[in-house]
Structure formats: C-alpha cells, structure tokens
PDB file of N, CA and C in Angstrom:
ATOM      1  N   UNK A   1     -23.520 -25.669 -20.714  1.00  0.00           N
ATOM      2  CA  UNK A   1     -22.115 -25.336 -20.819  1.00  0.00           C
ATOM      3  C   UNK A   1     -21.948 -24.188 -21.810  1.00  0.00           C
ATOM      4  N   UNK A   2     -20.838 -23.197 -21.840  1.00  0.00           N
ATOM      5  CA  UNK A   2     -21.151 -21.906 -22.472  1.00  0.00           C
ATOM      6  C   UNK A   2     -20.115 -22.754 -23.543  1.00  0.00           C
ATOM      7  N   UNK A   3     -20.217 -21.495 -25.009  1.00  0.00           N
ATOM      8  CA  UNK A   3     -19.743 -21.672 -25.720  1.00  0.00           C
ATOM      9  C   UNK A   3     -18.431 -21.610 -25.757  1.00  0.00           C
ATOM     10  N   UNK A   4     -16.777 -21.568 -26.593  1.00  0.00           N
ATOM     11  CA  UNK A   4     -16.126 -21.515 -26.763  1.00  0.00           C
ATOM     12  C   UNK A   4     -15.682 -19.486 -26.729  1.00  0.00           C
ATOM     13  N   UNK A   5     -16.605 -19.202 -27.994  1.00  0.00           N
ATOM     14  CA  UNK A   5     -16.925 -17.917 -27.927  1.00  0.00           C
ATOM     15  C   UNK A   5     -17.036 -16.960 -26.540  1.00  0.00           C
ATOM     16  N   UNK A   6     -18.053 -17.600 -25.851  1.00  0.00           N
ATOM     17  CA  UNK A   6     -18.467 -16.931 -24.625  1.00  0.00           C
ATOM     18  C   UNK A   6     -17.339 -17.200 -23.635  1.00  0.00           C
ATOM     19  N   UNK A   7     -16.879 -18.385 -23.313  1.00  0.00           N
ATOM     20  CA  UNK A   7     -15.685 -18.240 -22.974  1.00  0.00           C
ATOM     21  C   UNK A   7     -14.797 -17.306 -22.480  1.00  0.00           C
ATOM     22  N   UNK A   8     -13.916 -17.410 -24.172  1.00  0.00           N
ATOM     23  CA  UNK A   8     -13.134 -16.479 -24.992  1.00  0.00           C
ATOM     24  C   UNK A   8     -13.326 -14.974 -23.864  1.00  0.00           C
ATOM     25  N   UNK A   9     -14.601 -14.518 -24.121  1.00  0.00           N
ATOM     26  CA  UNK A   9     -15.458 -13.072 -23.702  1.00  0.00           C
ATOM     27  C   UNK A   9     -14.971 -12.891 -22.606  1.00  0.00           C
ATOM     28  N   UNK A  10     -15.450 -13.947 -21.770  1.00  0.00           N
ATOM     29  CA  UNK A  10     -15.219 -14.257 -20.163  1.00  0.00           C
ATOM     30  C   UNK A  10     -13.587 -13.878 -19.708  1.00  0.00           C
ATOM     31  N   UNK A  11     -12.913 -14.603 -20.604  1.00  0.00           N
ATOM     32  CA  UNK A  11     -11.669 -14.400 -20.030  1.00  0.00           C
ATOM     33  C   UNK A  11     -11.202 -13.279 -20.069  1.00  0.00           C
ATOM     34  N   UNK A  12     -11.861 -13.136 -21.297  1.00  0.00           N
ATOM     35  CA  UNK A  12     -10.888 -11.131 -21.656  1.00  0.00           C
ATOM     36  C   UNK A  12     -11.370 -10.156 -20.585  1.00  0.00           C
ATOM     37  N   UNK A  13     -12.573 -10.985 -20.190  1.00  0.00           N
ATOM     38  CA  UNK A  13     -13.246  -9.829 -19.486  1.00  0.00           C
ATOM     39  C   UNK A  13     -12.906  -9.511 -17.786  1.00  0.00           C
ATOM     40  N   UNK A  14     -13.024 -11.023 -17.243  1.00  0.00           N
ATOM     41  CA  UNK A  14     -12.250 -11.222 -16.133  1.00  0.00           C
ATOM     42  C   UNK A  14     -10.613 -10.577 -15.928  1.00  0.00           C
ATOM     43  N   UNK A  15     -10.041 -11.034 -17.228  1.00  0.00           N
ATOM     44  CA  UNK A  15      -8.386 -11.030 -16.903  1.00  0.00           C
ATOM     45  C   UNK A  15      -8.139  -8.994 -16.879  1.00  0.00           C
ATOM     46  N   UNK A  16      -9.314  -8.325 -17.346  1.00  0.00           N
ATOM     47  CA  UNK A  16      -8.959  -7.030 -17.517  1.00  0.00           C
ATOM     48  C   UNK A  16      -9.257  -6.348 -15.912  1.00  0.00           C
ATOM     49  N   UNK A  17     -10.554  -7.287 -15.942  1.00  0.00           N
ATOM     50  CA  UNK A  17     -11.178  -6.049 -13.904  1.00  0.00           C
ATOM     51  C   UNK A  17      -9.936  -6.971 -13.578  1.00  0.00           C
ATOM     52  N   UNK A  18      -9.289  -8.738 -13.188  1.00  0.00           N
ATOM     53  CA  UNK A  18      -7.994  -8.853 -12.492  1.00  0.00           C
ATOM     54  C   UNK A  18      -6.960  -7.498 -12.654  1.00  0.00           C
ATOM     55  N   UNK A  19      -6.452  -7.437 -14.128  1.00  0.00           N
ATOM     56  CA  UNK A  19      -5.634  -6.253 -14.118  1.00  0.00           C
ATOM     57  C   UNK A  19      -5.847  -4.877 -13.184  1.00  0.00           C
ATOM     58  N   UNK A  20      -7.343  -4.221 -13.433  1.00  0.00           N
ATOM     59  CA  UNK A  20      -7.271  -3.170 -12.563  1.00  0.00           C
ATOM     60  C   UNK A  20      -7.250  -3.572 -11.071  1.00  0.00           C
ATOM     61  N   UNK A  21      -7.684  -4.479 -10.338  1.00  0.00           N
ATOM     62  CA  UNK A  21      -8.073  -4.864  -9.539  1.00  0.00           C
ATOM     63  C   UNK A  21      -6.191  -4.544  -8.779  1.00  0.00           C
ATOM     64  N   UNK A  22      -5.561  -5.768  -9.332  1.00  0.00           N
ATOM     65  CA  UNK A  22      -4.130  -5.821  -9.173  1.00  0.00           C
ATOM     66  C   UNK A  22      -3.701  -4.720  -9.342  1.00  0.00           C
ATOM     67  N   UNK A  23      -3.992  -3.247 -10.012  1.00  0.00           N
ATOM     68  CA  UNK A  23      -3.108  -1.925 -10.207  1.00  0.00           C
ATOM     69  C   UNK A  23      -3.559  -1.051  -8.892  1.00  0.00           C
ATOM     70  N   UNK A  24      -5.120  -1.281  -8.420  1.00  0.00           N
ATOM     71  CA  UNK A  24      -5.670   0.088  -7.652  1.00  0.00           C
ATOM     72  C   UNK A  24      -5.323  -1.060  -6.173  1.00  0.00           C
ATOM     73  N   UNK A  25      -6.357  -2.252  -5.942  1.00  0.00           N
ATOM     74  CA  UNK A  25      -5.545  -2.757  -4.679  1.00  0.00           C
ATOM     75  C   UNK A  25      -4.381  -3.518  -4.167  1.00  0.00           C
ATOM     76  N   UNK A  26      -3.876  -3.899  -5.425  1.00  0.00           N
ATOM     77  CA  UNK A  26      -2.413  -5.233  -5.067  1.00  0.00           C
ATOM     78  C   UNK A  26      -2.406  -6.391  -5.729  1.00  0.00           C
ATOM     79  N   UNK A  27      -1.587  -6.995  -5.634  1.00  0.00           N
ATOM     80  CA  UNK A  27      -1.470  -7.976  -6.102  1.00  0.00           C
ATOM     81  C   UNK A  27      -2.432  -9.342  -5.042  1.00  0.00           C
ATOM     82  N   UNK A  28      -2.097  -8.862  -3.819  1.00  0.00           N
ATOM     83  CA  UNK A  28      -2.553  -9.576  -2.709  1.00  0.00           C
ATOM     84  C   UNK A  28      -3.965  -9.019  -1.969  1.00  0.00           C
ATOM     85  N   UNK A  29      -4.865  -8.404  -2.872  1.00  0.00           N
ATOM     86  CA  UNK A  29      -5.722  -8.117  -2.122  1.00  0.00           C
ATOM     87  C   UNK A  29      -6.850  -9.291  -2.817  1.00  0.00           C
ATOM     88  N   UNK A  30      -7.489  -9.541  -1.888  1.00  0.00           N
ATOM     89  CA  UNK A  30      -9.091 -10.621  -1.709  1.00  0.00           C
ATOM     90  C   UNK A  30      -9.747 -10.565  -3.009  1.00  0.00           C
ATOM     91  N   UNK A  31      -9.825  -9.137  -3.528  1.00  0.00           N
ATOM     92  CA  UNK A  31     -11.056  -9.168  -4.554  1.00  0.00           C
ATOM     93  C   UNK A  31     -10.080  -9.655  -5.816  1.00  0.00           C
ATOM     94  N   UNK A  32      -8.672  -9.530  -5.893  1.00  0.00           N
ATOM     95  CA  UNK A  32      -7.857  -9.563  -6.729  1.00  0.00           C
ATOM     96  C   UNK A  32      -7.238 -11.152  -7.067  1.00  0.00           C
ATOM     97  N   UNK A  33      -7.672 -11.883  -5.526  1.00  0.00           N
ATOM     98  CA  UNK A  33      -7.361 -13.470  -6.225  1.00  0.00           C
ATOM     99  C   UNK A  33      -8.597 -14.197  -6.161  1.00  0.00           C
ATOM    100  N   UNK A  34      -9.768 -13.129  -5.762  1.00  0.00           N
ATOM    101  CA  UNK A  34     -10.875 -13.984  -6.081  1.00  0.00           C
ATOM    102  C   UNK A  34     -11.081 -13.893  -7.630  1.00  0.00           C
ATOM    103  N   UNK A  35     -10.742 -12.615  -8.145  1.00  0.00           N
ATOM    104  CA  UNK A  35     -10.507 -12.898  -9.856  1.00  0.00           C
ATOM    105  C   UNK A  35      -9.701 -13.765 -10.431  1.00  0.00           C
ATOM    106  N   UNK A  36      -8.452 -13.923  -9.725  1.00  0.00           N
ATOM    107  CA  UNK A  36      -7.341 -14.680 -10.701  1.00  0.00           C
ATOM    108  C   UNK A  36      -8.130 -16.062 -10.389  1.00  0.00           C
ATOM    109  N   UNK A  37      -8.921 -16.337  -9.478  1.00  0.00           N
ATOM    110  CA  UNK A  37      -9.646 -17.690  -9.261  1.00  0.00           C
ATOM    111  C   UNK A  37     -10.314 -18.273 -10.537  1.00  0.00           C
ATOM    112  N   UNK A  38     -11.077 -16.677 -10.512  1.00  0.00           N
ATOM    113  CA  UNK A  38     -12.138 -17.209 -11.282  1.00  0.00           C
ATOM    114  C   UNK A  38     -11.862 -17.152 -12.500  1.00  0.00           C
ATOM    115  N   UNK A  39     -10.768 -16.759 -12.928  1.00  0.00           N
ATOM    116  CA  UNK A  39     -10.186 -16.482 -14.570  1.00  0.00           C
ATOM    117  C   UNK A  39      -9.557 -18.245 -14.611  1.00  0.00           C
ATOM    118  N   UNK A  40      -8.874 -18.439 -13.374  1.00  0.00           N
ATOM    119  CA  UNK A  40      -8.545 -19.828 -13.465  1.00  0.00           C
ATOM    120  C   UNK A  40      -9.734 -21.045 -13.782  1.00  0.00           C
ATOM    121  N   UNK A  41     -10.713 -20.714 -13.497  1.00  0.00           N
ATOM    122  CA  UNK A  41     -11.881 -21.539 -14.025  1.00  0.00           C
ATOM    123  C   UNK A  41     -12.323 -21.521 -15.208  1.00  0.00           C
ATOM    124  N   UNK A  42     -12.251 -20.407 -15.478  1.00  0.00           N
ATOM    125  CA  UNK A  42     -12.533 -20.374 -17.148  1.00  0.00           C
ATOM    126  C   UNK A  42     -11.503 -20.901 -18.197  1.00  0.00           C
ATOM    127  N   UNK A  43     -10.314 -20.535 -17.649  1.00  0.00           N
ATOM    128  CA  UNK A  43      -9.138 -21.090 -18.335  1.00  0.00           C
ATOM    129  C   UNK A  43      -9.699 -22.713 -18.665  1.00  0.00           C
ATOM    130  N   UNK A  44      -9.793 -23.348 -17.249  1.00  0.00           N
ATOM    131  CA  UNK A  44      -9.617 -24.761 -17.525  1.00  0.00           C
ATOM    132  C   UNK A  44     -10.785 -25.288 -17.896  1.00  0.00           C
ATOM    133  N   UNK A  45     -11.860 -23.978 -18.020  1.00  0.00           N
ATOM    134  CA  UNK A  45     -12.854 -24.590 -19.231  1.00  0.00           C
ATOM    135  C   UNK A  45     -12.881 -24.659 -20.386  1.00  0.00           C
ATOM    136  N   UNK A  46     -12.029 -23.663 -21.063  1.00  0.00           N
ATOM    137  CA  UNK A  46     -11.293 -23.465 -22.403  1.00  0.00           C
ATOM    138  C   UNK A  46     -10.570 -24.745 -22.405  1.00  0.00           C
ATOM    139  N   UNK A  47     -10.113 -25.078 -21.763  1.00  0.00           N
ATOM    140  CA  UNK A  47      -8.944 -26.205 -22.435  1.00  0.00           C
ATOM    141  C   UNK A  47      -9.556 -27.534 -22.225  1.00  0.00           C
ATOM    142  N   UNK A  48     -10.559 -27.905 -21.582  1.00  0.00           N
ATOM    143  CA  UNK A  48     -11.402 -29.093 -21.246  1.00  0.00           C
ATOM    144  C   UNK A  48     -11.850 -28.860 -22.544  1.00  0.00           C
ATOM    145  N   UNK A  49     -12.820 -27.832 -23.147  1.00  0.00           N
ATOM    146  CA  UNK A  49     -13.670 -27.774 -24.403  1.00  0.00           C
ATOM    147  C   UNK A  49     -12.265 -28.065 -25.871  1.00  0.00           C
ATOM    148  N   UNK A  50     -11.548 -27.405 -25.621  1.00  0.00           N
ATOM    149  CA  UNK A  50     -10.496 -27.605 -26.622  1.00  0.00           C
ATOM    150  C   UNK A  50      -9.733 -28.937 -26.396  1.00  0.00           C
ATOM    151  N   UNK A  51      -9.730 -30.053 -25.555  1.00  0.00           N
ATOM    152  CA  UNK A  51      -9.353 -31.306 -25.440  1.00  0.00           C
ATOM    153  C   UNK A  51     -10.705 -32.041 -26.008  1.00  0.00           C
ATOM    154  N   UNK A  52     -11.748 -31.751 -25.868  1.00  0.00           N
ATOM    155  CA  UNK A  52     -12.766 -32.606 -26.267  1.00  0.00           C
ATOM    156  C   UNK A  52     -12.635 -32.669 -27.762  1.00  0.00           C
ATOM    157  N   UNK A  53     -12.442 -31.349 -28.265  1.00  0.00           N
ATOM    158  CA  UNK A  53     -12.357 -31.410 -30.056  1.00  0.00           C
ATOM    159  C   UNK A  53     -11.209 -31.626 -30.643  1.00  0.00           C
TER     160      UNK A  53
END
C-alpha cells in the first residue's frame, strides 16, 4: 500500500494531466474520465488511510 506522501504526489499529479486533459479534449472525452476515475481512486485511498489513523 503506498504511502500517505505518495498518495498526496499521485493526486496532484493525476488531478493536473485531468486538468489539461479537460482544457485540450473536453470535459467528456474518454481519456479525461478515465483520469477523473483514477484520481477518484486515489482520493478514496487518502481517506481510507486517513480513517484508519
């Protein structure tokens, strides 16, 4: 399981290519909610790890 830290990384990092992703193809394009997907996974790994402590 990754760290809290790494996480953290993940999200910033995901939620920024979502941003361009959402500016150059849409809001509704494929590659753009396969990010918001996967930012959604990390999210609710952040908060699973932050409910455990």
């Amino acid at each position: 399981m990754l760290q809290k830290n790494e996480i953290n990384s993940m999200i910033d990092y995901i939620r920024q290519k979502m941003i361009s992703s959402a500016n150059t193809l849409g809001l509704a394009s494929p590659e753009t909610i396969k990010l918001s997907q996967e930012l959604d996974e990390y999210i609710a790994a952040y908060q699973f790890q932050n409910k455990q402590n």
